[in-house]
Protein backbone atom coordinates (compact mmCIF):
# COMPACT_ATOMS: atom_id res chain seq x y z
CA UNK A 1 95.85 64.05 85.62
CA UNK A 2 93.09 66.23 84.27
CA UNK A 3 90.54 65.04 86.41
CA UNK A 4 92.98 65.14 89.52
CA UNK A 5 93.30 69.16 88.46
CA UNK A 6 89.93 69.87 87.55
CA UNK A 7 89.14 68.26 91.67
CA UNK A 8 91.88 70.62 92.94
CA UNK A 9 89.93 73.30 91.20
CA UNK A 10 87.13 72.91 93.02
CA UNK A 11 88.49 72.40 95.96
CA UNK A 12 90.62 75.57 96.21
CA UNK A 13 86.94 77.27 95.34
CA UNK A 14 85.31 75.61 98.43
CA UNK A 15 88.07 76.69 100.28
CA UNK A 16 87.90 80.28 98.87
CA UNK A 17 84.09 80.50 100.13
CA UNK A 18 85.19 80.39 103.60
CA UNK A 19 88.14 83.21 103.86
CA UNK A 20 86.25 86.06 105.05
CA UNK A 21 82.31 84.29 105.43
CA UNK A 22 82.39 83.72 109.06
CA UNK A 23 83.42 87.39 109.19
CA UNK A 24 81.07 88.95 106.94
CA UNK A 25 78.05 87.26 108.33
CA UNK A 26 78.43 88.97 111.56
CA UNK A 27 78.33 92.86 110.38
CA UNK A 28 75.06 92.79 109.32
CA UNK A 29 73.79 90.81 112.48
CA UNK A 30 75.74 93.08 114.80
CA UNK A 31 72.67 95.38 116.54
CA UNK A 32 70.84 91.43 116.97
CA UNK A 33 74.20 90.27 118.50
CA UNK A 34 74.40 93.62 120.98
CA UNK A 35 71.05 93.50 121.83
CA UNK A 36 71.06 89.50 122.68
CA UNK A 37 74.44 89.80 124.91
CA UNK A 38 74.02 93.11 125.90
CA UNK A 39 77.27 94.53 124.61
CA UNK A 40 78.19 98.09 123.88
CA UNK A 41 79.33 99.55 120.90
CA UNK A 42 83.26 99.40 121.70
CA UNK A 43 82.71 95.91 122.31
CA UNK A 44 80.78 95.28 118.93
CA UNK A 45 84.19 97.23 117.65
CA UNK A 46 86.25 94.58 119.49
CA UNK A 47 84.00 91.58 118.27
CA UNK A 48 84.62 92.38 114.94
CA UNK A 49 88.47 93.44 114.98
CA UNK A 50 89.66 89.95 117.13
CA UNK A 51 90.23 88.55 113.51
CA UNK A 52 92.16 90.90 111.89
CA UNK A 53 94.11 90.84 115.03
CA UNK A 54 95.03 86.70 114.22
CA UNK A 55 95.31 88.10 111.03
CA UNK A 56 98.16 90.23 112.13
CA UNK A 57 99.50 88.50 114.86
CA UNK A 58 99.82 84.68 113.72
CA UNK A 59 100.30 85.00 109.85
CA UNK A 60 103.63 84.67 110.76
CA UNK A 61 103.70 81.59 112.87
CA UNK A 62 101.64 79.64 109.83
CA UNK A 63 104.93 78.91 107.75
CA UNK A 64 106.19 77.04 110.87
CA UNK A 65 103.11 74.88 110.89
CA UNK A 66 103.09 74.18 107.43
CA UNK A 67 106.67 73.41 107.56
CA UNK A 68 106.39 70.89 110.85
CA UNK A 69 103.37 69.33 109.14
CA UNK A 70 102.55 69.82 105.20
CA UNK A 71 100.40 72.46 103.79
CA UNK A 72 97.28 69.54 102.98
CA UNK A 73 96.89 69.20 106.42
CA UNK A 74 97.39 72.42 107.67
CA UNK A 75 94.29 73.47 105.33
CA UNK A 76 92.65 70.03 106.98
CA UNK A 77 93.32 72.02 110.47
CA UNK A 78 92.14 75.28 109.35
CA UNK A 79 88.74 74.20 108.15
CA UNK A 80 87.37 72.27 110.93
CA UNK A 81 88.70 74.62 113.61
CA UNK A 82 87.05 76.94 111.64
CA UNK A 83 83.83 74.86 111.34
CA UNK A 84 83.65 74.17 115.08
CA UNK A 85 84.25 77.54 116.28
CA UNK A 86 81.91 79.10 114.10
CA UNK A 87 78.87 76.33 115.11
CA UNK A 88 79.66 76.98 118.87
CA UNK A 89 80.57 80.34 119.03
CA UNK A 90 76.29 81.51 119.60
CA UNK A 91 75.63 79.99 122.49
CA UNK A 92 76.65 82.69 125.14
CA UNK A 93 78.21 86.01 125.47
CA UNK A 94 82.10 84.59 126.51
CA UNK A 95 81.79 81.83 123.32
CA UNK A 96 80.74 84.80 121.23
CA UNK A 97 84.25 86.31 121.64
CA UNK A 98 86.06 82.96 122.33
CA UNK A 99 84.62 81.40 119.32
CA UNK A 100 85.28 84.58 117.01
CA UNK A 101 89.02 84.14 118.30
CA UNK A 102 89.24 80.99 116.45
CA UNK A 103 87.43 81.75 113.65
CA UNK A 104 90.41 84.35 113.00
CA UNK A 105 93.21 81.89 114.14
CA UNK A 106 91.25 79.49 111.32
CA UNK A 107 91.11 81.90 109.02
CA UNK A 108 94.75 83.39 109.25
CA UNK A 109 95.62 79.65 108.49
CA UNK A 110 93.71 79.78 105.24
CA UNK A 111 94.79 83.00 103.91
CA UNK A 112 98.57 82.20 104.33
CA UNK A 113 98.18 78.53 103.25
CA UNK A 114 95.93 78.58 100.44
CA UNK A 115 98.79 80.21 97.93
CA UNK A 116 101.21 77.40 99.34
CA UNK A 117 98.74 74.83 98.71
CA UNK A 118 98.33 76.46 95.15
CA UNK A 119 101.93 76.21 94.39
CA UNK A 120 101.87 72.36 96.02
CA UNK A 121 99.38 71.15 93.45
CA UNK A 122 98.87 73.51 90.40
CA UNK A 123 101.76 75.75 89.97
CA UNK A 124 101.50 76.13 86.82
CA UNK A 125 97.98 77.55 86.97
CA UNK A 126 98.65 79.26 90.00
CA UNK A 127 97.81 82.78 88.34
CA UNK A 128 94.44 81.90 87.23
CA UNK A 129 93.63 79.54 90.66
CA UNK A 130 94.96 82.62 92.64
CA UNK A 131 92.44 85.04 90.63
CA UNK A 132 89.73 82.42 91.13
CA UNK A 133 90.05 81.95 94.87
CA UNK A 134 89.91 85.50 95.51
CA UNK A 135 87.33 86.34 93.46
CA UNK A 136 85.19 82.91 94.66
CA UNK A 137 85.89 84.95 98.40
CA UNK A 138 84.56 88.27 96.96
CA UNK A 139 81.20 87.06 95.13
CA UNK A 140 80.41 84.59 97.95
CA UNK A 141 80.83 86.88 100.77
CA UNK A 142 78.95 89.37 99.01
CA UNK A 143 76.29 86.96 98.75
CA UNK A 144 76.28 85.99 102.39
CA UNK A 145 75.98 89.44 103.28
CA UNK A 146 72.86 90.21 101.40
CA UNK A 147 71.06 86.44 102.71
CA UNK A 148 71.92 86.70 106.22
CA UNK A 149 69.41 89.02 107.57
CA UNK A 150 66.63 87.48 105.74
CA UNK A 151 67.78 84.05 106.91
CA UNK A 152 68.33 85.21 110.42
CA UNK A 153 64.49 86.49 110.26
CA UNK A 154 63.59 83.15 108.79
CA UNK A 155 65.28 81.03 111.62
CA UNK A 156 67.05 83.45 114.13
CA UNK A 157 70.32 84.69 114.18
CA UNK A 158 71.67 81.90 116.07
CA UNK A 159 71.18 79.16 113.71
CA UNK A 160 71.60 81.17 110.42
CA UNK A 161 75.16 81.80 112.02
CA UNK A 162 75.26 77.95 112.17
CA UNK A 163 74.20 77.19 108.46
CA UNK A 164 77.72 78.74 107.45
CA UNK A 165 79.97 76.11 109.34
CA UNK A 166 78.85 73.66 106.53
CA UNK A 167 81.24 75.07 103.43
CA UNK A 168 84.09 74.82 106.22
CA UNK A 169 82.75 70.70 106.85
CA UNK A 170 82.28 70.31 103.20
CA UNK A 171 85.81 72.18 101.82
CA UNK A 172 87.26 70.16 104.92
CA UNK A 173 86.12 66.72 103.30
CA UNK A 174 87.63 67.98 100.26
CA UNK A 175 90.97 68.73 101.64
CA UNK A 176 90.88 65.29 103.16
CA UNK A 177 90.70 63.46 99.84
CA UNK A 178 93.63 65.40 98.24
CA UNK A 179 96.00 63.17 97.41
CA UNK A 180 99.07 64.02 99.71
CA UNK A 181 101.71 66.26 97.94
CA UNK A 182 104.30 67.94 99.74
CA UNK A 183 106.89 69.85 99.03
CA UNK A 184 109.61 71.14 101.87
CA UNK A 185 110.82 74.66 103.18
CA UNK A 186 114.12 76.16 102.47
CA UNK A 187 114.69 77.46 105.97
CA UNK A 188 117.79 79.08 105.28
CA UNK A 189 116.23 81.24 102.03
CA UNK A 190 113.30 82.39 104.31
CA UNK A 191 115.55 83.85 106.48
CA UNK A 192 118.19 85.41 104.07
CA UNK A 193 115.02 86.99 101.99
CA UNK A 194 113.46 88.10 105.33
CA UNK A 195 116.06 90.27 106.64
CA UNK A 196 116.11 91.85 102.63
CA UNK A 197 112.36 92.67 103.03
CA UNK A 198 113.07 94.43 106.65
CA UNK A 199 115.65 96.90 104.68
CA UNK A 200 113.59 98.16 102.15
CA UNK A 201 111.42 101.71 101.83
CA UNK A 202 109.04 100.59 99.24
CA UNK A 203 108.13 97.44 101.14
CA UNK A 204 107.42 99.28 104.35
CA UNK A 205 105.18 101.93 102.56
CA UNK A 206 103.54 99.31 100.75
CA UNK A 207 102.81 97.42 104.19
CA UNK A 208 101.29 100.95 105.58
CA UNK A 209 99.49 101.38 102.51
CA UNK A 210 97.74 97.51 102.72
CA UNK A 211 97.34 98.62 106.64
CA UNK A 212 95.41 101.53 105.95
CA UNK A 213 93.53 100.36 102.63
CA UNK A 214 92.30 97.59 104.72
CA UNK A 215 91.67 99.71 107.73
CA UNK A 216 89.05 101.60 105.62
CA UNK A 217 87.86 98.42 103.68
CA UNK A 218 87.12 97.17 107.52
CA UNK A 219 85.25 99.73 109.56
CA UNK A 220 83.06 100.06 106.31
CA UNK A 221 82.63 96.24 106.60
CA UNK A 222 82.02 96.48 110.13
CA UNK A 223 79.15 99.64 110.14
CA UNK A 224 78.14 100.21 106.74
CA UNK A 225 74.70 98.46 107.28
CA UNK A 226 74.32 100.56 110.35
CA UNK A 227 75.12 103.80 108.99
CA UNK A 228 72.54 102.98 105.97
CA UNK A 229 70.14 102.19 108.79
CA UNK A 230 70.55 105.43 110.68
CA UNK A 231 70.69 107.12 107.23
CA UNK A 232 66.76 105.91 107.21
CA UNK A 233 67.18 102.07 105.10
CA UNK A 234 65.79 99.61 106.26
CA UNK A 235 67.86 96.77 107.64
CA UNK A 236 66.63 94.35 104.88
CA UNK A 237 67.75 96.77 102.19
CA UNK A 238 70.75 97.60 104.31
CA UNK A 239 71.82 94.30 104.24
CA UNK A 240 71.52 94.05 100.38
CA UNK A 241 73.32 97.01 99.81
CA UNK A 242 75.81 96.39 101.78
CA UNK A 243 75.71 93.24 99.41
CA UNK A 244 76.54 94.91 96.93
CA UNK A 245 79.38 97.06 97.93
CA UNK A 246 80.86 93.07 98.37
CA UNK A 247 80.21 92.41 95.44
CA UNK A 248 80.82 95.01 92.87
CA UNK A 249 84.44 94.45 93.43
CA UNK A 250 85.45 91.40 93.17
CA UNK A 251 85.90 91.97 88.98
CA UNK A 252 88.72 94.53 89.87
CA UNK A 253 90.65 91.49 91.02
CA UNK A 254 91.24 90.72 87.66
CA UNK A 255 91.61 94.24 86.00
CA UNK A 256 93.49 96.14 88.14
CA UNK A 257 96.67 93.96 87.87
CA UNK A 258 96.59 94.30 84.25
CA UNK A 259 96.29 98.20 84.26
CA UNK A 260 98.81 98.46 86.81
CA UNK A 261 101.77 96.61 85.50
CA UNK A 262 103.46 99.59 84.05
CA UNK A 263 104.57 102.90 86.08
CA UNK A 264 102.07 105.80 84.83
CA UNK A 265 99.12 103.08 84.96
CA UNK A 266 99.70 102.87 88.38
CA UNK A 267 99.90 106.18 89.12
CA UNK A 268 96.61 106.63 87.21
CA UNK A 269 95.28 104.05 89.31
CA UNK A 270 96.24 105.30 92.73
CA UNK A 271 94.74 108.93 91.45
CA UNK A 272 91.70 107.27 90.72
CA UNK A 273 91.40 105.50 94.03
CA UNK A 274 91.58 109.20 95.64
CA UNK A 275 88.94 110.24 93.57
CA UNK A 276 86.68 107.52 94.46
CA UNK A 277 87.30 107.77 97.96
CA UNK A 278 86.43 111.06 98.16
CA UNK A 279 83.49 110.78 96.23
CA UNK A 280 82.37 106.96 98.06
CA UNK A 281 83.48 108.13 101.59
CA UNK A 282 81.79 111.61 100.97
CA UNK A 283 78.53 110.71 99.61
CA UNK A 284 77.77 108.76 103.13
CA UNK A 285 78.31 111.76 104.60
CA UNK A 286 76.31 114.36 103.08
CA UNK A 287 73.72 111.84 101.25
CA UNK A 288 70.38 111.41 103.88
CA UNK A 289 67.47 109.50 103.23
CA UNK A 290 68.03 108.94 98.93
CA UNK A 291 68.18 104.80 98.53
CA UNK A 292 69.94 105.03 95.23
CA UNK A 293 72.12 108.09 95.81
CA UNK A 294 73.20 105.67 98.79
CA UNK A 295 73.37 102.53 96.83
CA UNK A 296 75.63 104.73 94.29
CA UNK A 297 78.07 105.22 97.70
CA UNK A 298 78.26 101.83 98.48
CA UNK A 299 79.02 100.79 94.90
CA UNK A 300 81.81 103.30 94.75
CA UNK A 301 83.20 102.39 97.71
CA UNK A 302 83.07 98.74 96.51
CA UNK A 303 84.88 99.19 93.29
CA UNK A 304 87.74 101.07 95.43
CA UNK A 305 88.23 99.43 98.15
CA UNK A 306 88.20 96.20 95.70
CA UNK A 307 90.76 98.06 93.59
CA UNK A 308 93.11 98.99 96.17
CA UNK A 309 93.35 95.11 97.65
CA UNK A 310 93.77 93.98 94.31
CA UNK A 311 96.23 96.47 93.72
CA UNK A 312 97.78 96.10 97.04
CA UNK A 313 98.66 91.75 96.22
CA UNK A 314 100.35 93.12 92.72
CA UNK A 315 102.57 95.11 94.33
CA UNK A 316 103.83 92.63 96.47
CA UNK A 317 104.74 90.06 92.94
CA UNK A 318 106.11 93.77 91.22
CA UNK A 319 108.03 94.95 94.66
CA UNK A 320 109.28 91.57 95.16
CA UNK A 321 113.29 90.76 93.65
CA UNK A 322 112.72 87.40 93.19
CA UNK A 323 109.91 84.85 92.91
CA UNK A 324 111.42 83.02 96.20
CA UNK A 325 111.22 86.19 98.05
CA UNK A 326 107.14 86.74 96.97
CA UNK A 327 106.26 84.30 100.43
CA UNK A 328 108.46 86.85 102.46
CA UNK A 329 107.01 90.25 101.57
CA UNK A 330 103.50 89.04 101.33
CA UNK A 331 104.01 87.52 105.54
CA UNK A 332 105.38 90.89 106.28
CA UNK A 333 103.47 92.97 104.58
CA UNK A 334 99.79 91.13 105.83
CA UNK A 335 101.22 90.67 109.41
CA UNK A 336 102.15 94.85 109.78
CA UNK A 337 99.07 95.73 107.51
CA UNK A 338 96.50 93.90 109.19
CA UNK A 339 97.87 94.92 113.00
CA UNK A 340 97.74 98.39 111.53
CA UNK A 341 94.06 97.47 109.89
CA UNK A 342 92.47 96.40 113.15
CA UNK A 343 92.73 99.24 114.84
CA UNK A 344 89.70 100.29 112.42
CA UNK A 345 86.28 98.98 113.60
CA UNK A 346 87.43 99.76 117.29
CA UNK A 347 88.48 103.36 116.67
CA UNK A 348 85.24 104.42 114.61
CA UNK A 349 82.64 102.69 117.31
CA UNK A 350 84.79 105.17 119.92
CA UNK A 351 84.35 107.98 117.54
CA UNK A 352 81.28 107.42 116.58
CA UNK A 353 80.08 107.13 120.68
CA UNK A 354 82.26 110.20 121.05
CA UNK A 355 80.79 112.31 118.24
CA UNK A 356 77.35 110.57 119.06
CA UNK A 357 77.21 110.81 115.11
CA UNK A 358 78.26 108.94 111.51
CA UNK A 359 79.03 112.21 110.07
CA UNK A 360 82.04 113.54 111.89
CA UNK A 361 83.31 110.08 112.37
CA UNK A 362 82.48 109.78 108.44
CA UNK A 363 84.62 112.47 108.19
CA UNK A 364 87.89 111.09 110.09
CA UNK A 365 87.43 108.08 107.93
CA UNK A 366 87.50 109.93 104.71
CA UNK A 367 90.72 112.11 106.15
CA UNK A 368 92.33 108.49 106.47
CA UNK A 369 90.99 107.01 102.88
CA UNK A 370 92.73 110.17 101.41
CA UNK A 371 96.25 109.45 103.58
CA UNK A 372 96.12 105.85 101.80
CA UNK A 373 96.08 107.39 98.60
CA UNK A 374 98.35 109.76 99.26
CA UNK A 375 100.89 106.60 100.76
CA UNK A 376 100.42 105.19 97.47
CA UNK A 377 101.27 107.80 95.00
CA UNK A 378 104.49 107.95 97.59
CA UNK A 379 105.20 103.97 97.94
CA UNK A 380 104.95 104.23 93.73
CA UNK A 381 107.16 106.81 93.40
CA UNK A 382 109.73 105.07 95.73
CA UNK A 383 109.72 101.57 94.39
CA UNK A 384 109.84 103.30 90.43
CA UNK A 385 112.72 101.28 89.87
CA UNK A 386 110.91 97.53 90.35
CA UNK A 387 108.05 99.16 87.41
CA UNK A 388 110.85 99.73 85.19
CA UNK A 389 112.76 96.40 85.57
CA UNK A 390 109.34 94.38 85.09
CA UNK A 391 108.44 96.05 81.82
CA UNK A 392 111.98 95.73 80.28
């Protein structure tokens, strides 16, 4: 029985590479990708919002998959679509959009049944697997970020693209040798809890506030390394700063739930994430030509936008009644936060063709980073009561 868990641990980690990889790898590629199909930067916006779209759009349809056909081989599904679409998704400029299409639909099938194939397996450990998956995510995204544009100078863009389809082949294998475990849907609870979650203030503020945390967390994915390029680093360095910013939060994921898990902590918490988008947001603005001044930005802006995720998947467990109703306000909550989050990359590439420069659209970013904050001191003050009842 050990052994069987200590498999299912690794498994859930080669699943957790591939949750956000085949979307990372593409920001810091994106001026090769323009340049090679010819695309503008509203389309480069597009290119890199189609998965938060799926994201949006089809986390709710997942539970009825899962339910018609188990969560093992739902994950089984996920992975090679996600492998294939990935692999094929180079070859010309209608594939490059096609392909990213269903590397979001494979994605949105991970992120909303990797918990239920947690709960399947392990549920027991399913606090520390849960931490370890999304922290697995964080580091090897980060990673990918800062290899990518090397690799692509190695071998072309084209095929280092390509090289990442294999943790999708290999966590696919994985899945395959699971030993089948199932465990069926109250249909009738999902819908009694769901019409709860549609009633409540606290859960729609706390659905804005993922939208809008995410928003930010997303244009920065998708033109960091080009506003460090046109702040005058190179796109080497670029790329491993924007590495960085990755990476430096995926610790938070552990913290921040601790800190937060009493009423004035997360107060202190949101206040802090207003301070440090002011100061992350702000430094990319008025910060020119200073590598570690800019490094400093990223970093902050790593540790925040890493805090207010993590923070954002606590509140759903503390704003939740019961633990049946966690599934409900987590579908809810990612399907209106993530429509509201891909508006993002889209909106800045207009601004920033608009403005014809980072600073001013730097600037509407940072008016938005401050609204989030703002949502969340709100959304806290709101849902008080669910605080209160957790620490009694």
């Amino acid at each position: 029985m050990s052994k069987v868990r200590n498999n299912f641990a690794w498994e859930i980690v080669l699943i957790a590479c591939n949750l956000r990889l085949a979307i990372i790898i593409l920001t810091p590629l994106i001026d090769k990708i323009g340049e090679t199909f010819k695309l503008s930067t509203v389309q480069l916006g597009i290119l890199t919002t189609i998965p938060l779209l799926c994201f949006g759009f089809i986390s709710i349809l997942i539970s009825l998959l899962i339910k018609k056909i188990g969560t093992r081989r739902t994950i089984i599904i996920g992975l090679f679509l996600l492998m294939l679409a990935n692999f094929f998704r180079i070859y010309t400029e209608s594939l490059i959009f096609v392909g990213t299409l269903f590397v979001g639909v494979a994605i949105t099938i991970l992120n909303v049944t990797l918990p239920a194939l947690v709960v399947d397996y392990a549920e027991e450990k399913s606090a520390f697997l849960n931490g370890l998956y999304i922290a697995t995510s964080n580091l090897i995204s980060a990673l990918a970020g800062g290899v990518i544009v090397p690799l692509s100078n190695l071998i072309g863009w084209e095929n280092a693209i390509q090289v990442f389809s294999l943790p999708a082949l290999i966590a696919g294998v994985g899945a395959i040798l699971l030993p089948k475990k199932e465990i069926e849907l109250d249909s009738k609870v999902e819908i009694l809890e769901k019409e709860k979650v549609w009633q409540r203030h606290a859960i729609w503020l706390l659905a804005i506030f993922m939208g809008l945390q995410s928003l930010v967390f997303y244009t920065l994915v998708a033109w960091l390394p080009s506003v460090l390029v046109n702040h005058g680093i190179s796109p080497v360095t670029a790329g491993w700063m924007f590495a960085a910013f990755q990476m430096i939060g995926f610790p938070f994921s552990y913290v921040v739930p601790k800190l937060a898990s009493r009423l004035k902590s997360a107060r202190l918490t949101m206040l802090l994430l207003l301070v440090g988008y002011i100061l992350g947001v702000g430094m990319l603005i008025v910060i020119k030509d200073n590598l570690w001044l800019l490094l400093l930005a990223c970093l902050i802006n790593g540790i925040t936008t890493g805090t207010s995720f993590a923070l954002s998947l606590h509140l759903i467990t503390v704003f939740s009644s019961s633990r049946e109703e966690v599934g409900q306000v987590s579908g809810f909550i990612q399907s209106i936060g993530y429509l509201l989050a891909s508006s993002g990359p889209v909106i800045f590439g207009i601004l920033k063709d608009t403005f014809n420069n980072w600073n001013t659209t730097l600037l509407c970013l940072l008016l938005v980073a401050v609204f989030t904050a703002i949502i969340g001191l709100v959304m806290i003050g709101i849902g008080r009561q669910h605080f209160l009842q957790l620490n009694k």
